[in-house]
N, C-alpha and C. Protein backbone atom coordinates (compact mmCIF):
# COMPACT_ATOMS: atom_id res chain seq x y z
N UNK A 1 0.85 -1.18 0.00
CA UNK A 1 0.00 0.00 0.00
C UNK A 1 0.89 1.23 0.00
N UNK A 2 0.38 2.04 -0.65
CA UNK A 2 1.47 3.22 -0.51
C UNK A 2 0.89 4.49 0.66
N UNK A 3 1.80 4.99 0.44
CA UNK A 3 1.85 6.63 1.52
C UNK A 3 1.20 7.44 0.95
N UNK A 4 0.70 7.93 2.03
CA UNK A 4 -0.07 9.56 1.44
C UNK A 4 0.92 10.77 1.95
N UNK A 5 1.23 11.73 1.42
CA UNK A 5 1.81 12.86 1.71
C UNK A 5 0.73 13.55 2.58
N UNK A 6 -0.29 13.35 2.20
CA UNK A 6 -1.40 14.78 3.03
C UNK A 6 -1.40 13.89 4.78
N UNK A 7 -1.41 15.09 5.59
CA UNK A 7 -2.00 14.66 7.16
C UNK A 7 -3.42 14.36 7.19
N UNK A 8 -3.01 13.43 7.56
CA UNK A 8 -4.55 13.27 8.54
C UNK A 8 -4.74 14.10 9.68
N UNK A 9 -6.51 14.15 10.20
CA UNK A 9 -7.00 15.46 11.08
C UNK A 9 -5.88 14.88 12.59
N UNK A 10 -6.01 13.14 12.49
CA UNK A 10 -5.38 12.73 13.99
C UNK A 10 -4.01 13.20 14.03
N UNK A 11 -3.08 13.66 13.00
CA UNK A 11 -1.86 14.10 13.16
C UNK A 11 -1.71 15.58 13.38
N UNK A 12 -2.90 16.38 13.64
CA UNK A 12 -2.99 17.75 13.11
C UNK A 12 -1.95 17.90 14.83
N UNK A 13 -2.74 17.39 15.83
CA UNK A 13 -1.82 18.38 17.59
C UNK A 13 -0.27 17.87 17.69
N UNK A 14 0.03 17.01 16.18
CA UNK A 14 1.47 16.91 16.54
C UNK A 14 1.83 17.95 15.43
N UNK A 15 1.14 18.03 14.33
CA UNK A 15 2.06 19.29 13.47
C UNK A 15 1.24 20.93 14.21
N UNK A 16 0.60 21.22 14.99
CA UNK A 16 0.37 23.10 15.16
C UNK A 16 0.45 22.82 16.66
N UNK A 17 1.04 23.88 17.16
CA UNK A 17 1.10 23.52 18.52
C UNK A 17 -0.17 23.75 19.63
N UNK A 18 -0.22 23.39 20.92
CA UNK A 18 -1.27 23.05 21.56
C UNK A 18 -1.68 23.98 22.18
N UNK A 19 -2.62 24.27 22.83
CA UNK A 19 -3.24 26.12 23.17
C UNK A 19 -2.17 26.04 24.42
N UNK A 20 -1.41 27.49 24.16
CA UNK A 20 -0.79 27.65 25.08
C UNK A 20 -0.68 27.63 26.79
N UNK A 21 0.25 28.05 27.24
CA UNK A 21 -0.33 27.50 28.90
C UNK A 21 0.13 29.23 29.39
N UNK A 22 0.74 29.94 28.96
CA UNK A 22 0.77 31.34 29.36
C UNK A 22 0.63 31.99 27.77
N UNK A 23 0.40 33.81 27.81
CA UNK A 23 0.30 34.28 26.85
C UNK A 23 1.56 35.41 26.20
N UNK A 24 2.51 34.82 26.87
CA UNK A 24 4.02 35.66 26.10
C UNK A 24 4.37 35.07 25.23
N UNK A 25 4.28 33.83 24.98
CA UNK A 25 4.37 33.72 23.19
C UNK A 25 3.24 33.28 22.51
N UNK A 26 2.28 33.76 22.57
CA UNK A 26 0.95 34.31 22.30
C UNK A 26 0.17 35.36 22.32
N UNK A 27 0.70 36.58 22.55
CA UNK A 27 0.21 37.67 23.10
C UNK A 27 -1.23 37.75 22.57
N UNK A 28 -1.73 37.16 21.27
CA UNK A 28 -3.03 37.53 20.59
C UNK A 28 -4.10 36.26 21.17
N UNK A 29 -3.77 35.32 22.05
CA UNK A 29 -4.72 34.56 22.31
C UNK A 29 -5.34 35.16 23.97
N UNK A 30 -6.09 35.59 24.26
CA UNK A 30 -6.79 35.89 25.74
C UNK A 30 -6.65 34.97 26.44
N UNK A 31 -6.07 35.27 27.64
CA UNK A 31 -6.42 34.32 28.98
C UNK A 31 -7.86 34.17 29.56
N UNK A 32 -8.76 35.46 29.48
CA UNK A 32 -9.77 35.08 29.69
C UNK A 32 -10.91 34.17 29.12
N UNK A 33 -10.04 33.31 27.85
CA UNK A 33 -10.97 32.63 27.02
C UNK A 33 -10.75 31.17 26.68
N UNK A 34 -9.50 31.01 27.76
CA UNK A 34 -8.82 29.60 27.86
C UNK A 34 -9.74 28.57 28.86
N UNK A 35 -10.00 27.67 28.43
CA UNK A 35 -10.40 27.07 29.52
C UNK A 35 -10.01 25.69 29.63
N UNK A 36 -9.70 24.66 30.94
CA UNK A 36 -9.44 23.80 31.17
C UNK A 36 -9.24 22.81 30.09
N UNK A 37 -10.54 22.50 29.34
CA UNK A 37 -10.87 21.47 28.72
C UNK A 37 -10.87 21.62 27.33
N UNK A 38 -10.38 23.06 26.94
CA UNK A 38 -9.47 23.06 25.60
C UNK A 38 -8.10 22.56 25.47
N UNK A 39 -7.34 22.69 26.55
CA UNK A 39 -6.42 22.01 26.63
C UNK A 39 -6.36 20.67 26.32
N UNK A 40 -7.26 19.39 27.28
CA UNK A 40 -6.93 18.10 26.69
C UNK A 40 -8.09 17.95 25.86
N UNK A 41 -8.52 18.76 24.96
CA UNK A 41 -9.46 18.60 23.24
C UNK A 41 -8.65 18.19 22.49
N UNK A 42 -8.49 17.03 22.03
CA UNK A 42 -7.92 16.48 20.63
C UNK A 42 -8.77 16.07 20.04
N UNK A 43 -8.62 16.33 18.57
CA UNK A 43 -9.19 16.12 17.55
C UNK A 43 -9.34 14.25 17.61
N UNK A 44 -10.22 13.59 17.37
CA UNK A 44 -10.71 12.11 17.33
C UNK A 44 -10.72 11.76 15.92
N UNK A 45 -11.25 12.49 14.83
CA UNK A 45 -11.38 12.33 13.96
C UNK A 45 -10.66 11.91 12.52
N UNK A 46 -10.60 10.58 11.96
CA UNK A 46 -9.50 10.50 11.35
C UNK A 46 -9.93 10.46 9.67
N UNK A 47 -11.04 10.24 9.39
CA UNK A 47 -11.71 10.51 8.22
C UNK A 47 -11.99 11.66 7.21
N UNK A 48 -11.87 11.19 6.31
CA UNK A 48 -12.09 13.02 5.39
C UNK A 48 -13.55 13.05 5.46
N UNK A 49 -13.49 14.45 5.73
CA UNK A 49 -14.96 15.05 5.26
C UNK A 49 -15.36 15.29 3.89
N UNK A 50 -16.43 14.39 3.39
CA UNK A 50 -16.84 14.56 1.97
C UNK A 50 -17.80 15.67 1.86
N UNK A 51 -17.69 16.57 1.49
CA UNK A 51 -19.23 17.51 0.99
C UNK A 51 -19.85 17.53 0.06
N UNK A 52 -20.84 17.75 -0.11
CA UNK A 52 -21.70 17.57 -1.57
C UNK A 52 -22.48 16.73 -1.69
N UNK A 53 -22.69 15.76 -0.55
CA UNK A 53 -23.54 14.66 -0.27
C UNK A 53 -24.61 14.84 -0.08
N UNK A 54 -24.93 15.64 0.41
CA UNK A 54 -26.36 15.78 1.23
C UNK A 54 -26.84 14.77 2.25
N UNK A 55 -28.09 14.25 2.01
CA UNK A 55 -28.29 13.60 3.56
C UNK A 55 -27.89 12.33 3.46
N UNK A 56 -26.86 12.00 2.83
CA UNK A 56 -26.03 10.63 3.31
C UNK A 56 -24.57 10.46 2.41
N UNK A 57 -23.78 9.84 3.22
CA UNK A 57 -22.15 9.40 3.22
C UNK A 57 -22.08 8.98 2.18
N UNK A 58 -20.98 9.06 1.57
CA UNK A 58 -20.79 8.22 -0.16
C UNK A 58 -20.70 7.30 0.56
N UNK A 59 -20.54 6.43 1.53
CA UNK A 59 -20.94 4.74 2.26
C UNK A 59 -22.26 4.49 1.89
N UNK A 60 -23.12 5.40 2.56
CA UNK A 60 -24.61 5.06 2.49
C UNK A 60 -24.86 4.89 1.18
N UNK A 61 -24.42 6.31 0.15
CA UNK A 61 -25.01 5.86 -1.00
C UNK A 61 -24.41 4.68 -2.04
N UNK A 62 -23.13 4.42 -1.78
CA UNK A 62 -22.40 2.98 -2.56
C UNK A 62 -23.41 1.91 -2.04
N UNK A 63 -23.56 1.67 -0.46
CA UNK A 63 -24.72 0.79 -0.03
C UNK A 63 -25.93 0.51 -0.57
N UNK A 64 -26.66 1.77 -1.31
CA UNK A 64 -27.61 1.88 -1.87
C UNK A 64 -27.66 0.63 -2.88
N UNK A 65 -26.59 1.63 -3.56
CA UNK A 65 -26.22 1.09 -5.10
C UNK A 65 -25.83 -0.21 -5.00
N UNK A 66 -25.76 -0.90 -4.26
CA UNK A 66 -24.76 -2.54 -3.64
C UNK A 66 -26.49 -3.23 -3.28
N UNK A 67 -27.08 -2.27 -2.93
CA UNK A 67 -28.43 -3.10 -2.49
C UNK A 67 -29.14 -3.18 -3.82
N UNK A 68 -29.46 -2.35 -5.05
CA UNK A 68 -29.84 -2.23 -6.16
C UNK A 68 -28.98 -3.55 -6.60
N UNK A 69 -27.81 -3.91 -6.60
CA UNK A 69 -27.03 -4.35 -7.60
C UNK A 69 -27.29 -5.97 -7.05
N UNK A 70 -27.39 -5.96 -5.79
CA UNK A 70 -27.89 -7.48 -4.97
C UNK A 70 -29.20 -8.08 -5.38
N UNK A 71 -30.15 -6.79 -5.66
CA UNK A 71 -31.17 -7.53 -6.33
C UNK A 71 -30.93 -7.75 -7.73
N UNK A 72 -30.79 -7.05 -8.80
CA UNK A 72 -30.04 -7.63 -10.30
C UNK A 72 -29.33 -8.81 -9.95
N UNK A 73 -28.97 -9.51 -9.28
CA UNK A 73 -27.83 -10.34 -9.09
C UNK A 73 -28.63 -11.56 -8.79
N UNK A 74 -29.43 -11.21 -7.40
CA UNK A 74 -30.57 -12.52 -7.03
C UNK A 74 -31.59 -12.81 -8.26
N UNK A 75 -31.58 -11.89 -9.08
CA UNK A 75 -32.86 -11.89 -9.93
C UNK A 75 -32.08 -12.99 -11.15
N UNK A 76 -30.60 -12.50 -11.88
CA UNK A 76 -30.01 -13.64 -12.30
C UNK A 76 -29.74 -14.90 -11.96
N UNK A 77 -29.48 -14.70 -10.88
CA UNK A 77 -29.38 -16.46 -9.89
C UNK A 77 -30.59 -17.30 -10.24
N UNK A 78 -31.74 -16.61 -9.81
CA UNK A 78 -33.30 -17.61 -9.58
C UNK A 78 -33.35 -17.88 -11.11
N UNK A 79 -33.39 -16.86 -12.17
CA UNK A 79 -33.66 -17.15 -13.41
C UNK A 79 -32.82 -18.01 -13.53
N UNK A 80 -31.34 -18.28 -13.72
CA UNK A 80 -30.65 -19.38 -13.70
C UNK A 80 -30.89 -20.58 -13.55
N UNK A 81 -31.51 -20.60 -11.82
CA UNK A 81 -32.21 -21.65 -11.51
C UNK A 81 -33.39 -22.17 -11.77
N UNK A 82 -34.11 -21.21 -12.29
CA UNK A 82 -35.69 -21.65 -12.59
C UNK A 82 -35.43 -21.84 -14.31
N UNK A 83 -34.53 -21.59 -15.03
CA UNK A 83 -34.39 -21.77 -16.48
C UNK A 83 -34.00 -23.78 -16.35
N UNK A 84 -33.72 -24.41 -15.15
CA UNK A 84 -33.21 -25.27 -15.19
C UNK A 84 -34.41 -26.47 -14.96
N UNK A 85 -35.27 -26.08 -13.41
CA UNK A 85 -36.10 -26.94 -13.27
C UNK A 85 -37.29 -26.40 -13.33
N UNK A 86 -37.94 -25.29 -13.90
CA UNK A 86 -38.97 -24.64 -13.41
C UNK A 86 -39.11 -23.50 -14.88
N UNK A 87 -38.94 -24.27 -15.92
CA UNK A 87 -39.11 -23.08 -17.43
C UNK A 87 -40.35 -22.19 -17.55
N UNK A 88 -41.50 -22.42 -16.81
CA UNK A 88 -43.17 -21.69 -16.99
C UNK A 88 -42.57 -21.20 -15.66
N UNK A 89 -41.98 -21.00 -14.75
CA UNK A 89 -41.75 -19.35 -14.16
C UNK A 89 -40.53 -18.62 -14.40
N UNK A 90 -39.92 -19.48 -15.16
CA UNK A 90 -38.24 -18.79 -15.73
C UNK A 90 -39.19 -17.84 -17.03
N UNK A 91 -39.81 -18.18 -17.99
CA UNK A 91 -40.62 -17.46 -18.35
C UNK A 91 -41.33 -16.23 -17.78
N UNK A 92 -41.78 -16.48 -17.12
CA UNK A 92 -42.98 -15.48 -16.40
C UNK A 92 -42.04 -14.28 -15.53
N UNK A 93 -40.75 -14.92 -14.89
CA UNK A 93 -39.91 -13.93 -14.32
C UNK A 93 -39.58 -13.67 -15.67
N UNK A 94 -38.80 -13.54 -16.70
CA UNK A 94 -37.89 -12.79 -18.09
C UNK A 94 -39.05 -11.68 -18.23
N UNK A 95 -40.30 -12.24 -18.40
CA UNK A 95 -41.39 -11.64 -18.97
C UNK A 95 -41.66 -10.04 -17.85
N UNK A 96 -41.75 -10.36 -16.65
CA UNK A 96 -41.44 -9.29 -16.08
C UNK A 96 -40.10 -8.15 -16.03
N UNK A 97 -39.17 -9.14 -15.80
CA UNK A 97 -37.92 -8.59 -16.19
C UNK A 97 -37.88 -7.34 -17.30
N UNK A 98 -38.54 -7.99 -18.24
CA UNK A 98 -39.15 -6.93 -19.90
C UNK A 98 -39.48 -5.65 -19.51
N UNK A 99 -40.25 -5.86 -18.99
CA UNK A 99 -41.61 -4.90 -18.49
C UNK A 99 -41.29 -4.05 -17.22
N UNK A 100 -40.53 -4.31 -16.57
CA UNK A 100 -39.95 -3.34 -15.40
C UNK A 100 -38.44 -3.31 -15.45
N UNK A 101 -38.19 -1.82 -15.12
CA UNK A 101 -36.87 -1.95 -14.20
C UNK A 101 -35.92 -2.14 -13.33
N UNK A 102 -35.49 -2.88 -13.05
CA UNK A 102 -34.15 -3.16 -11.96
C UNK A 102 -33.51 -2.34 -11.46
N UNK A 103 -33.46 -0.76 -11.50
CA UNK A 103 -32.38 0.14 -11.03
C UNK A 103 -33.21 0.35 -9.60
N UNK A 104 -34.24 -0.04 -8.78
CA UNK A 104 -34.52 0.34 -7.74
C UNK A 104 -34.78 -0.86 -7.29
N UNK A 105 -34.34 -2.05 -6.35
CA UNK A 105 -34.38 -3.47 -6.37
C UNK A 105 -35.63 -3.68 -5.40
N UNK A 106 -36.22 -2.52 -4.56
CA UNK A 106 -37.27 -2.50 -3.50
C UNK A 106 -38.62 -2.60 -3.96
N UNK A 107 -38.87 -1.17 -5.39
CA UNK A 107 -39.64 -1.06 -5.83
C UNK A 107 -40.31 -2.36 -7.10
N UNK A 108 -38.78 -2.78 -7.64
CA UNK A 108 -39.37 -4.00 -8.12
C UNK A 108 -39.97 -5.21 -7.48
N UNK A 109 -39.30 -5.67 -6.49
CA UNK A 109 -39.89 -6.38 -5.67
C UNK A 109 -41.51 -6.42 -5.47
N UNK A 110 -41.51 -4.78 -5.20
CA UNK A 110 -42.96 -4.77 -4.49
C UNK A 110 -43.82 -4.65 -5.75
N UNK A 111 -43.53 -4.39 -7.22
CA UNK A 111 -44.31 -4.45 -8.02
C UNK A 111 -44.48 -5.72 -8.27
N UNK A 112 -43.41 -6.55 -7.81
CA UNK A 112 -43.56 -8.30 -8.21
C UNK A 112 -44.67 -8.67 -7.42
N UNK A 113 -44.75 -8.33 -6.07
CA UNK A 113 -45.33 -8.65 -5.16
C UNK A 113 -46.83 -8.34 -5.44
N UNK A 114 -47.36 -7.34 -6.02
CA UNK A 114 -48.65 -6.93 -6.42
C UNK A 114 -49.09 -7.69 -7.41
N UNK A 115 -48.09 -8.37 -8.67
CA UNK A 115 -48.73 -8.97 -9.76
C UNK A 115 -49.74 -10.08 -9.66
N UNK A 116 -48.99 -11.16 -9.22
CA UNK A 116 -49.98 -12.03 -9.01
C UNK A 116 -49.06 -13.01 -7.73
N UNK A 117 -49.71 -14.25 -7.41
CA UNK A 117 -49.30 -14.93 -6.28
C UNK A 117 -48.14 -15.64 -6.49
N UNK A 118 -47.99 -16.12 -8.44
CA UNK A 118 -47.05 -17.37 -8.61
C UNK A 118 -45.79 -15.56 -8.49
N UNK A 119 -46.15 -14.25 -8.91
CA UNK A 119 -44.81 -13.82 -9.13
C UNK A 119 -44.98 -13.32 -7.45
N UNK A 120 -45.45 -12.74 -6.51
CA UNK A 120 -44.91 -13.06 -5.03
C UNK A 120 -44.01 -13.81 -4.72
N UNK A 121 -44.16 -15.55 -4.73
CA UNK A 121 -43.15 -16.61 -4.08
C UNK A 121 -41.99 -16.21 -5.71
N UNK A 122 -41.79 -15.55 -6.65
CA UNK A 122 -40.66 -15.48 -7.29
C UNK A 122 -39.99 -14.29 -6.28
N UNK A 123 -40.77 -13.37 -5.99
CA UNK A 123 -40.52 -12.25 -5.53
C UNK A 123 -39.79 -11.94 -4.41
N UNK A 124 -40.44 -13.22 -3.87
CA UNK A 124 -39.84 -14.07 -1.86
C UNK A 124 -38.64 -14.64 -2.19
N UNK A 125 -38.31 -15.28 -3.16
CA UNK A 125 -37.44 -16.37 -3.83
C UNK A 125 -36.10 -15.20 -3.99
N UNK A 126 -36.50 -14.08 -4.62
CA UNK A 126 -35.41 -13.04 -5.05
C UNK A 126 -35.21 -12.36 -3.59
N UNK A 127 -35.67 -11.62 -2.84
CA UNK A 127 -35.82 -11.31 -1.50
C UNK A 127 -34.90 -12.17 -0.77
N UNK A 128 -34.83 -13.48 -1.20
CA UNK A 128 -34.51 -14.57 -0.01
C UNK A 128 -32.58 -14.72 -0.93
N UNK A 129 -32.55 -14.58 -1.64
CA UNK A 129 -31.65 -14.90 -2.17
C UNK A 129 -30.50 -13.82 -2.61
N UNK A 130 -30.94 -12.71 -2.71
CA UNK A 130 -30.55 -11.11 -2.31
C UNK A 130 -30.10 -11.58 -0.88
N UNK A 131 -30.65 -11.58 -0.16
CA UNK A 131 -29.86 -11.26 1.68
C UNK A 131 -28.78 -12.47 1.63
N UNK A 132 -29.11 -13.52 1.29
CA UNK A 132 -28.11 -14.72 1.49
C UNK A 132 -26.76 -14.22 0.78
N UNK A 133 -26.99 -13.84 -0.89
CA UNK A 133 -25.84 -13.56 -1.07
C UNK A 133 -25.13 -12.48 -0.91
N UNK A 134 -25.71 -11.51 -0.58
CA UNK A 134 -25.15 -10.51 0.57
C UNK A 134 -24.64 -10.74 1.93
N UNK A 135 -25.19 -11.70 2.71
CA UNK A 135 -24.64 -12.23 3.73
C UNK A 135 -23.76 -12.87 3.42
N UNK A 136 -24.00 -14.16 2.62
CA UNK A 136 -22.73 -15.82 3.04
C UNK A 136 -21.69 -15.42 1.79
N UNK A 137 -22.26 -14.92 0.19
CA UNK A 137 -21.41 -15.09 -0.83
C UNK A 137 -20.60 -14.10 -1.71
N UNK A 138 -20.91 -12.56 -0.92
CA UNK A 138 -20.27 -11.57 -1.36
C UNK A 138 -19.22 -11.41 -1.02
N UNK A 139 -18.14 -11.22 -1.78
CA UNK A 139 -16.62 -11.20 -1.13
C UNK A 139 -16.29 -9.84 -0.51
N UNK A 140 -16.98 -8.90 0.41
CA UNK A 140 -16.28 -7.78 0.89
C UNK A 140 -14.69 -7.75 0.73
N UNK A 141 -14.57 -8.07 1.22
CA UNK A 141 -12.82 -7.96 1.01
C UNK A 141 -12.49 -7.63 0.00
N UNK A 142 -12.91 -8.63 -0.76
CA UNK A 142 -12.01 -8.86 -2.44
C UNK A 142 -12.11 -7.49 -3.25
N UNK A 143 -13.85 -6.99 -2.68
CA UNK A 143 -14.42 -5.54 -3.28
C UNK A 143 -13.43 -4.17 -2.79
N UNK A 144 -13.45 -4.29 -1.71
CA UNK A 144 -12.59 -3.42 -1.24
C UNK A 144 -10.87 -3.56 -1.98
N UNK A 145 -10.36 -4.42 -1.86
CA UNK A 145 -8.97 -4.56 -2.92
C UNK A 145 -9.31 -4.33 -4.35
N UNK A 146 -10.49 -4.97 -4.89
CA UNK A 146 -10.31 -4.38 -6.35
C UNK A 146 -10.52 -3.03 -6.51
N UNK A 147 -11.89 -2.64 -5.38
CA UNK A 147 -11.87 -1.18 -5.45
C UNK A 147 -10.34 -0.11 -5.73
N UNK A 148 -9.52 -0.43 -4.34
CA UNK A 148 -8.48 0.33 -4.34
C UNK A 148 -7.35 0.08 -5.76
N UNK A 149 -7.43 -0.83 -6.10
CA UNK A 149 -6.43 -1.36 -7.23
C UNK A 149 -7.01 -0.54 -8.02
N UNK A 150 -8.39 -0.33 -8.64
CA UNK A 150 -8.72 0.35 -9.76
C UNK A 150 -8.63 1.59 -9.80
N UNK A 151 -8.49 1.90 -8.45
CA UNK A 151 -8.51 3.64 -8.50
C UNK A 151 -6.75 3.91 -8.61
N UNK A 152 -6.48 3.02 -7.97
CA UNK A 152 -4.96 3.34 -8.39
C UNK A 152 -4.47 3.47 -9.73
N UNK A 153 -4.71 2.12 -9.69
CA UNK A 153 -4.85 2.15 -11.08
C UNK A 153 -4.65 3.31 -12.14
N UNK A 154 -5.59 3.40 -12.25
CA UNK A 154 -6.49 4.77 -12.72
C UNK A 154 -5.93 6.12 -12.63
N UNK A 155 -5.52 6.62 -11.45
CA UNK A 155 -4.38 7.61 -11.08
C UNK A 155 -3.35 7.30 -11.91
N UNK A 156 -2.80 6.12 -12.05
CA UNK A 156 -1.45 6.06 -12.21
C UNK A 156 -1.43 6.26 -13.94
N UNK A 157 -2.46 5.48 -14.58
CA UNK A 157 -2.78 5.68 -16.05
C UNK A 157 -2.81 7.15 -16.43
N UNK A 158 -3.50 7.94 -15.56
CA UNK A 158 -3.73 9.14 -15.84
C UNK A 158 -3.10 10.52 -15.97
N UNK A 159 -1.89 10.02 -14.49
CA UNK A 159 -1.03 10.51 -14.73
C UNK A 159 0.01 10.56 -15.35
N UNK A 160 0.37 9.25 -16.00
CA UNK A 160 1.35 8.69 -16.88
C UNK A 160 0.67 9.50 -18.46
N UNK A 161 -0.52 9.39 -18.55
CA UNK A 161 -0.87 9.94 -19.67
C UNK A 161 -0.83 11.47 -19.82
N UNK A 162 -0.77 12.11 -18.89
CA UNK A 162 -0.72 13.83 -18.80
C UNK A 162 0.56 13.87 -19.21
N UNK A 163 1.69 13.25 -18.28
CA UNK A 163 3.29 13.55 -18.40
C UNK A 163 3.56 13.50 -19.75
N UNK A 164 3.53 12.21 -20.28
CA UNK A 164 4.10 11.63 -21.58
C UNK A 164 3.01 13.03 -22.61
N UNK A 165 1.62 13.38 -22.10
CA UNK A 165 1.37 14.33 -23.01
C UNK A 165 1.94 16.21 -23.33
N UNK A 166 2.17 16.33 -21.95
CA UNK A 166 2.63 17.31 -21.56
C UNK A 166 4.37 17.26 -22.08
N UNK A 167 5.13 16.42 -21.72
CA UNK A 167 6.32 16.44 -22.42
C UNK A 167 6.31 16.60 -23.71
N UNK A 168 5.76 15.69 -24.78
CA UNK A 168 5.61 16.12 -25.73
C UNK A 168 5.83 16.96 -25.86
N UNK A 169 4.50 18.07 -25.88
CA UNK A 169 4.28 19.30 -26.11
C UNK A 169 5.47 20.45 -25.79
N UNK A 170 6.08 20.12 -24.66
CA UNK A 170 7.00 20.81 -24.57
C UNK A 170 8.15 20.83 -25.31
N UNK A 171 8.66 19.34 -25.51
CA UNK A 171 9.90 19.50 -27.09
C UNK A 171 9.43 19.97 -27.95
N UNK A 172 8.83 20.00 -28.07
CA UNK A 172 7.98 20.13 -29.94
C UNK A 172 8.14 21.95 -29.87
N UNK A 173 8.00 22.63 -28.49
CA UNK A 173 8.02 23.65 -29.04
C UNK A 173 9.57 24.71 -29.50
């Protein structure tokens, strides 16, 4: 894994120094405004602050999108399985599949759930098979390493591609 040059907030009371304890080499901070328990205040916080989110964490919303993507996923599985022993509801699920969208995995559900009774128990079937493989068969880990690999990745492509473009440009002139 590599280094970051930037501090983190938990390194900030070892790089600026700590509220003083007299005001001669401070003359601009007031004694009357010191109090006890600014002194042992350290910062806890070791996370960046994202802004632009609004009312939830790029966690919450990747979660979202991981819960959307769990149902597309259970919905392939059952069809899989029902294309094997069960072709008149491997049918009847594709046939819905057609006809609705997958980008909200809750709302499909519950439109499954309204159709009729045989697409309910498909509906329970996807429901049931969404949490399992979110629970027992999703590799967290593995997501998190490919995650970071790709973004590296990615940096590193990108910047390799500016240099080599930017040099160029500069002999040439």
């Amino acid at each position: 894994m590599e280094s970051s040059s930037a501090l983190t907030l938990s390194q900030l009371p070892y790089v600026y120094p700590t509220i003083p304890s007299t005001n001669k080499n401070y003359p601009f901070w007031p004694a009357s405004k010191r109090r006890s328990s600014q002194l042992s205040t350290r910062l806890q916080c070791n996370k960046m602050f994202v802004p632009g989110f609004g009312e939830a964490t790029p966690e919450a919303k990747a979660a979202k999108n991981l819960h959307n993507f769990f149902t597309y996923t259970a919905v392939k599985i059952v069809a899989s399985q029902l294309e094997s022993y069960n072709p008149e509801a491997y049918v009847e699920l594709m046939e819905f599949v057609d006809k609705h969208p997958l980008d909200d995995g809750d709302k499909f559900c519950a439109t499954m759930f309204r159709e009729s009774s045989r697409h309910k128990n498909l509906a329970l079937r996807i429901m049931e098979v969404r949490s399992a493989y979110c629970q027992k068969d999703f590799e967290w880990d593995n997501l998190k390493r490919l995650a970071f690999k790709m973004v590296t990745d990615s940096n590193t492509r990108l910047m390799r591609d500016y240099v080599s473009e930017t040099s160029r440009s500069e002999t040439e002139k």
